[in-house]
Protein backbone atom coordinates (compact mmCIF):
# COMPACT_ATOMS: atom_id res chain seq x y z
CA UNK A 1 -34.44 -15.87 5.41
CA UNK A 2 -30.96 -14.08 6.83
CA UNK A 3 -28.33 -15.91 4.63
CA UNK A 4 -25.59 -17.76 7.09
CA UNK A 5 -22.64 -15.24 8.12
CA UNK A 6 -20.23 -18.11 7.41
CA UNK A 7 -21.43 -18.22 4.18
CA UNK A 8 -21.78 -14.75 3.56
CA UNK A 9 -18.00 -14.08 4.65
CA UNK A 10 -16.46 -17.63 3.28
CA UNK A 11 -14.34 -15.77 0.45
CA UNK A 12 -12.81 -13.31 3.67
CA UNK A 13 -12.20 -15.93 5.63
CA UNK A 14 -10.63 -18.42 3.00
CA UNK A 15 -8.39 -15.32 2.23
CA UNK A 16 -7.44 -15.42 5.67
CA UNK A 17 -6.34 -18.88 6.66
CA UNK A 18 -4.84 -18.79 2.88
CA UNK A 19 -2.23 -15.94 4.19
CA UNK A 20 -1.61 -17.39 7.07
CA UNK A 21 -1.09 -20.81 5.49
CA UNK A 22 -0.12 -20.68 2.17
CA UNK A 23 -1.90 -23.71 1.15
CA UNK A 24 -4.83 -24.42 -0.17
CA UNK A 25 -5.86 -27.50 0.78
CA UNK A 26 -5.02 -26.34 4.84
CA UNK A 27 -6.89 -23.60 4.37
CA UNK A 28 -9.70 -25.55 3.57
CA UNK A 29 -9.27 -27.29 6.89
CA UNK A 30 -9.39 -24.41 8.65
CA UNK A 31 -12.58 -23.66 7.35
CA UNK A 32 -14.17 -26.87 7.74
CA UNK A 33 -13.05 -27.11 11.41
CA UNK A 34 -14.29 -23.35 12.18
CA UNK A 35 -17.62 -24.23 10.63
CA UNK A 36 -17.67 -26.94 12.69
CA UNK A 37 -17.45 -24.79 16.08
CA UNK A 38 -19.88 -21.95 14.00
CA UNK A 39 -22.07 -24.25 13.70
CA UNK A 40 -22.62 -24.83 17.50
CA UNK A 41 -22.41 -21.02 18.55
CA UNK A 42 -25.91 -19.42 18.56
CA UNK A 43 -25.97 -16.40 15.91
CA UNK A 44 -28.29 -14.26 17.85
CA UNK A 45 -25.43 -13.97 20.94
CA UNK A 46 -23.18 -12.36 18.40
CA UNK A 47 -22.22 -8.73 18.12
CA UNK A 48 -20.47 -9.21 15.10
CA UNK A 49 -20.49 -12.38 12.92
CA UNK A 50 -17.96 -11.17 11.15
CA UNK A 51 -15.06 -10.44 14.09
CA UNK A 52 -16.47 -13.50 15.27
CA UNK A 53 -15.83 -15.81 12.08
CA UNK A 54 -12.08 -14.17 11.91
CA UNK A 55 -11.34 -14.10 15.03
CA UNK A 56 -12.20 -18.30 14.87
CA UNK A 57 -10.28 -18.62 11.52
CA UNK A 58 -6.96 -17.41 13.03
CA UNK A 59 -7.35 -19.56 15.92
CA UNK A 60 -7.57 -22.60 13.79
CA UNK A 61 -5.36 -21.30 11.04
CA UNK A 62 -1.97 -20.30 13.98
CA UNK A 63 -3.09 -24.19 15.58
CA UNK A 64 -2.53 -25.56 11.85
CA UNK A 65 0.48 -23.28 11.19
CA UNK A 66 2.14 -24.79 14.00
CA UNK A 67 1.54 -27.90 13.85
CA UNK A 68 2.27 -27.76 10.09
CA UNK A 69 6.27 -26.04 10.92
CA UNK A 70 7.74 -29.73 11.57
CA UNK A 71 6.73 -31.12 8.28
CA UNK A 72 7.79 -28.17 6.25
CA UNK A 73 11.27 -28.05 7.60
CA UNK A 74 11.21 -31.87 6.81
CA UNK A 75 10.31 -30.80 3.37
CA UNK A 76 12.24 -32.14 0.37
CA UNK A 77 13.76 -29.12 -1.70
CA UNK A 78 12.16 -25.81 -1.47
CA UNK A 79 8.80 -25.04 -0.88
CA UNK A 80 6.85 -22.28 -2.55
CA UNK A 81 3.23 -21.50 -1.42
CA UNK A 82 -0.09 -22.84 -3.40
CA UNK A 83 -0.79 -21.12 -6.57
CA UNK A 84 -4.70 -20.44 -7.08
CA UNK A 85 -6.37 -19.80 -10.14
CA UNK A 86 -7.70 -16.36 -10.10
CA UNK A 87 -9.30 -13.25 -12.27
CA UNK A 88 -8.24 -10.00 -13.35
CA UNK A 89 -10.64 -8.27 -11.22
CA UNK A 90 -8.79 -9.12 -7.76
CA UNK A 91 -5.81 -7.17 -9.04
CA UNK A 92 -8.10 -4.01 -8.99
CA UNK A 93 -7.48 -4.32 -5.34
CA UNK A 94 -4.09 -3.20 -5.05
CA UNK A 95 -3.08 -4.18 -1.46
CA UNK A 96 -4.73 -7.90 -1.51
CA UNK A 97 -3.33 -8.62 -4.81
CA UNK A 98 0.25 -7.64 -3.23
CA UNK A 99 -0.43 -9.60 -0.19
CA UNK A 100 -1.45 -12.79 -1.60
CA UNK A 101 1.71 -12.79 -4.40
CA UNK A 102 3.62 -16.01 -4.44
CA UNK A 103 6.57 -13.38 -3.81
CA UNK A 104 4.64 -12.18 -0.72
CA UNK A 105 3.82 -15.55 0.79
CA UNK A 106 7.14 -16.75 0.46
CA UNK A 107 8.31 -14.11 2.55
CA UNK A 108 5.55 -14.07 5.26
CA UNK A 109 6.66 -18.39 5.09
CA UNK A 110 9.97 -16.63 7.52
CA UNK A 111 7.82 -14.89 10.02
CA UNK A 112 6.91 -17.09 12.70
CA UNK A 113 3.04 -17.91 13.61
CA UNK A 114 2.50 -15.23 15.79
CA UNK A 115 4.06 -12.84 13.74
CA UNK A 116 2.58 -13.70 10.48
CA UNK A 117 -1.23 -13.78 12.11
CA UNK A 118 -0.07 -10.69 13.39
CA UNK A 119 0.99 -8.95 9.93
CA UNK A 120 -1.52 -10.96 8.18
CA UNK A 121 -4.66 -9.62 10.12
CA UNK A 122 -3.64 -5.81 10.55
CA UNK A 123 -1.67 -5.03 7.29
CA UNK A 124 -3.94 -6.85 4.86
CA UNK A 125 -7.29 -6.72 6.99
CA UNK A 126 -6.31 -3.50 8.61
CA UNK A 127 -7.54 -5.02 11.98
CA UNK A 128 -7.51 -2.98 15.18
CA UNK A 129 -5.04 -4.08 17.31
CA UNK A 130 -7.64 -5.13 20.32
CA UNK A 131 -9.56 -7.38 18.02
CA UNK A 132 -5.87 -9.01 16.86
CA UNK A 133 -4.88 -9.31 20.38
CA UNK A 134 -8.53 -11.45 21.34
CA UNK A 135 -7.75 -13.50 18.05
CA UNK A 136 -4.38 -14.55 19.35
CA UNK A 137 -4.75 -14.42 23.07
CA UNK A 138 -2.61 -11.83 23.67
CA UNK A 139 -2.59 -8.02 25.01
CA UNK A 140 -3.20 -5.04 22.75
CA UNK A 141 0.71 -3.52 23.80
CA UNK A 142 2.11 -7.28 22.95
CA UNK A 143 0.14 -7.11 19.26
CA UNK A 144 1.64 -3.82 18.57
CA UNK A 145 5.12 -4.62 19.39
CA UNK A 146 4.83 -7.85 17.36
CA UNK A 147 3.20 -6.19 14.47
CA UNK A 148 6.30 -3.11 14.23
CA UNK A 149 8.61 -6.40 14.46
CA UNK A 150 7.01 -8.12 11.63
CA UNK A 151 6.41 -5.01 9.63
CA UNK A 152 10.09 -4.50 9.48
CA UNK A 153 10.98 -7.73 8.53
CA UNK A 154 8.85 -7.95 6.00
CA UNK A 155 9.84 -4.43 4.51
CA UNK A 156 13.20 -6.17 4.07
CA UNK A 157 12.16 -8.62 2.01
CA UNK A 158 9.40 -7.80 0.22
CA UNK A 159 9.58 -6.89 -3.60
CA UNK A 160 9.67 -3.23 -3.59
CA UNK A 161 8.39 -2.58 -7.11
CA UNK A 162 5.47 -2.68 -8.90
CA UNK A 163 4.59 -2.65 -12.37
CA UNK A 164 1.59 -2.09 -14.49
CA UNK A 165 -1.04 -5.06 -15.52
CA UNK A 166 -0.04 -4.77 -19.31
CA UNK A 167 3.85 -4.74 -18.66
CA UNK A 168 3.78 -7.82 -16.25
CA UNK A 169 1.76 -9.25 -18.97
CA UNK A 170 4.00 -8.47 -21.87
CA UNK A 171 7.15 -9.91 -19.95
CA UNK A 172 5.19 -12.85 -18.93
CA UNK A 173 3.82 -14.05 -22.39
CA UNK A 174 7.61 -13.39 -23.67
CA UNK A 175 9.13 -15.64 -21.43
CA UNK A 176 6.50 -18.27 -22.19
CA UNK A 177 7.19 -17.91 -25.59
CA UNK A 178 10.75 -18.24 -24.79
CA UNK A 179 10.40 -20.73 -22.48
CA UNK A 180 7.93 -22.98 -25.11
CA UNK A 181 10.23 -22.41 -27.84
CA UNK A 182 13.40 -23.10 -26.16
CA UNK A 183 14.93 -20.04 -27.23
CA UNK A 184 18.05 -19.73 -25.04
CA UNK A 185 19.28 -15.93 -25.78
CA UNK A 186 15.86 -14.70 -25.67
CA UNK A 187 15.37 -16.22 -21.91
CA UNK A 188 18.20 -14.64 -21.25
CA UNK A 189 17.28 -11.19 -22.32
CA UNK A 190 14.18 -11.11 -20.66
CA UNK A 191 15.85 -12.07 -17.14
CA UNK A 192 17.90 -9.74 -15.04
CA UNK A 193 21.60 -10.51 -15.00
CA UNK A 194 21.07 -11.76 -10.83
CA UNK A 195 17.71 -13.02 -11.57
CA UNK A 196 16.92 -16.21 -8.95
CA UNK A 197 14.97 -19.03 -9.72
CA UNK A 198 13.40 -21.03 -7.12
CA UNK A 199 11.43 -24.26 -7.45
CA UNK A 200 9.36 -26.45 -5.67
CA UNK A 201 8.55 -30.45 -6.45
CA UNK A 202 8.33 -31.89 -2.99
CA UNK A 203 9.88 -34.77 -3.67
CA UNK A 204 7.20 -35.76 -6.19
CA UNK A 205 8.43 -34.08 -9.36
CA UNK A 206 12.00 -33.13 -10.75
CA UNK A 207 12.79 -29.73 -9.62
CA UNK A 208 16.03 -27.98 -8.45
CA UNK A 209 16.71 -28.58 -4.49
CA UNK A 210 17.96 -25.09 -4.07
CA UNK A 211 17.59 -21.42 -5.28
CA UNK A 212 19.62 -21.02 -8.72
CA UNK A 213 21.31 -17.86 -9.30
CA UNK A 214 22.23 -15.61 -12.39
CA UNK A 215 20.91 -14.96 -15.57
CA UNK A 216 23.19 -17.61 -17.71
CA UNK A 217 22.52 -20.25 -15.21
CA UNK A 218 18.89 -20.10 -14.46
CA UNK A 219 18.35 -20.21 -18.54
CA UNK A 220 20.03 -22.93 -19.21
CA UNK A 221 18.44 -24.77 -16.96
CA UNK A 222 15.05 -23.68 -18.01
CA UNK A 223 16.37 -24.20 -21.68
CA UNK A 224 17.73 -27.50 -20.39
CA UNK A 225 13.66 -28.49 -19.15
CA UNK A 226 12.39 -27.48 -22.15
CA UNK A 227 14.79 -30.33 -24.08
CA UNK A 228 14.21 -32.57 -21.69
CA UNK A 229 10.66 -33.40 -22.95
CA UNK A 230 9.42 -35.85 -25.39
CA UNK A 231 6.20 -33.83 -26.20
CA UNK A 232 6.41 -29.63 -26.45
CA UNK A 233 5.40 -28.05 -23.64
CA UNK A 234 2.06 -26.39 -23.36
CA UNK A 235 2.21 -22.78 -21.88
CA UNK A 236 -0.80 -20.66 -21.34
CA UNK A 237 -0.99 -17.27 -19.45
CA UNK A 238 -3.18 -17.25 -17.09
CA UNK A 239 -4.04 -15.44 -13.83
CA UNK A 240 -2.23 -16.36 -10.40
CA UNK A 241 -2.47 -15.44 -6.94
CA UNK A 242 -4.14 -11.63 -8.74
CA UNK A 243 -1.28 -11.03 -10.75
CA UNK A 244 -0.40 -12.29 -14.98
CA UNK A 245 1.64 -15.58 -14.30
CA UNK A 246 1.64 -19.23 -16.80
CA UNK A 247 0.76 -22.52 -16.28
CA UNK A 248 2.96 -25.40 -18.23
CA UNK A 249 0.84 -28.48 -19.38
CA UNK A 250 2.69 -31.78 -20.41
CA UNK A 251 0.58 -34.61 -22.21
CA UNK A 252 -2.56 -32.86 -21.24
CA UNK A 253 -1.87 -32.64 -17.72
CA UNK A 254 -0.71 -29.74 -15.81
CA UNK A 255 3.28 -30.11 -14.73
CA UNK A 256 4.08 -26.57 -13.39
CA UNK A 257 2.71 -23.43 -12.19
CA UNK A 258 4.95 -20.12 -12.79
CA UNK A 259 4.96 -16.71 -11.06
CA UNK A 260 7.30 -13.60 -12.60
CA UNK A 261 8.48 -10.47 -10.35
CA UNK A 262 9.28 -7.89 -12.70
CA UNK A 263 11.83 -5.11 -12.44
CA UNK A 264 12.32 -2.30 -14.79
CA UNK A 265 11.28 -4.65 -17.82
CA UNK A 266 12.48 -7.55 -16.65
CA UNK A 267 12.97 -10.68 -14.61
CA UNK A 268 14.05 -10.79 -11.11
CA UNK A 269 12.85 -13.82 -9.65
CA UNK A 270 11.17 -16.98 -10.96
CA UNK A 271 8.79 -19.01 -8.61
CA UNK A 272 8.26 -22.59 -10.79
CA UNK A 273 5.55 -24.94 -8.56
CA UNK A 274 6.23 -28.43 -9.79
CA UNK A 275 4.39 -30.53 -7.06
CA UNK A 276 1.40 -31.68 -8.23
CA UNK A 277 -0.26 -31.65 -5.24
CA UNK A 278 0.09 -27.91 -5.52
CA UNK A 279 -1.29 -27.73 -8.76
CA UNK A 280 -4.88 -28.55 -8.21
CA UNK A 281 -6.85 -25.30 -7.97
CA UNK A 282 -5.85 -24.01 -11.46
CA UNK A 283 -8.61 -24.87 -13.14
CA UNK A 284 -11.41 -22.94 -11.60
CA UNK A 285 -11.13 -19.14 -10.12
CA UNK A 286 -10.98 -18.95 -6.68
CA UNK A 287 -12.56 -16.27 -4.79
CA UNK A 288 -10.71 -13.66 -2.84
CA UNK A 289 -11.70 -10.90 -0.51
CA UNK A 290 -10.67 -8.76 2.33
């Protein structure tokens, strides 16, 4: 018996409405509401199950983005996209572990809908432009425009540098050390001198409201977090969003996420997830594909 399509391609399409969303839990939605309409469609009139499944994804996922871009602007603080859980292997893949970054995600968070279904589905799934433009319900000229637009904006933004597996690693498990220890100077030596720190609590956990900026400032507070704790923090390295990151336990219970862009051997920004209803898929790999 022919296994589903939507089950086949779950991981791909996941991937998808992640991008787009940069939440977990919405992309999850998105799924169950296109399995929903899947599961009235008969297979046997498709082409390709695939295009199909993607095509119904984006739909759902731009629907959810929108409605979602109310409540995020009435968001308390900053917000930072959903760090998941991952393994080393999805970093083997070069271009998806780039696109799915926290780094990434918080830029494609300034494209608009359009544009970001737009990047999303033709830089990352190298789309052709006609299948974008049935996705979105527009013409194949209109995609093209709107994916040079977003292209450049992103290239404006985006981290431009990339560094090896074992040197993310070693900066990462010396700022945790750092970080776990409380040791002020040696934050501050692994950090660039106009290193920004951004964090995200929603509301539901103590975090700063804006981005903090420069090297003395961003370790004390971090220094300042550390003190601020009855119990010693817990710090683990672990994989997130394909790339070495930590994860901060308190008690037992897991009280921040952190993702590292490195820059010639150090620091350059520091993305801490605080909300906790953020924090609930590091605990079991999730699967990514493209």
């Amino acid at each position: 018996m022919t296994e589903d399509p939507f089950v086949v391609h779950r991981s791909l399409l996941f991937t998808v409405a992640y991008e787009m969303l940069g939440s977990a839990a919405d992309a999850e939605d998105v799924l169950q509401e296109s399995w929903l309409r899947w599961a009235g469609v008969d297979p046997s009139r498709v082409s390709d199950a695939r295009a199909y499944l993607v095509r119904t994804v984006t739909r759902q996922a731009l629907n959810r983005l929108r409605t979602l871009a109310r409540s995020r602007e009435d968001y308390v603080g900053e917000w930072l996209p959903d760090p998941l859980l991952t393994t080393p292997d999805v970093a083997e893949d070069v271009e998806l572990t780039e696109s799915v970054s926290i780094a990434m995600l918080t830029v494609l968070e300034t494209l608009g809908p359009t544009e970001r279904a737009v990047f999303v589905l033709r830089e990352v799934f190298e789309l052709p432009y006609g299948e974008i433009a049935e996705a979105i319900g527009k013409s194949a000229a209109a995609v093209r425009q709107i994916a040079r637009r977003a292209r450049e904006h992103v290239a404006a933004r985006r981290p431009r540098v990339r560094v090896s597996r074992s040197e993310q690693q070693a900066v990462v498990e010396r700022f945790l050390l750092a970080l776990r220890t409380g040791q002020l100077q040696e934050l501050v030596e692994v950090m660039a001198p106009d290193v920004v720190l951004i964090a995200d609590g929603g509301g539901l956990a103590a975090a700063a409201l804006a981005p903090i900026h420069g090297v003395e400032l961003v370790a004390k507070v971090l220094a300042r977090t550390n003190r601020a704790q009855a119990t010693p923090l817990a710090t683990t390295a672990v994989w997130l969003n394909g790339a070495p990151a930590g994860r901060i336990k308190i008690d037992g219970e897991p009280a921040t996420a952190v993702s590292l862009v490195v820059e010639n051997g150090q620091i350059t920004r520091v993305y801490l997830v605080r909300n906790p209803r953020k924090l609930t898929r590091l605990d079991e790999p999730v699967e990514l594909a493209r």
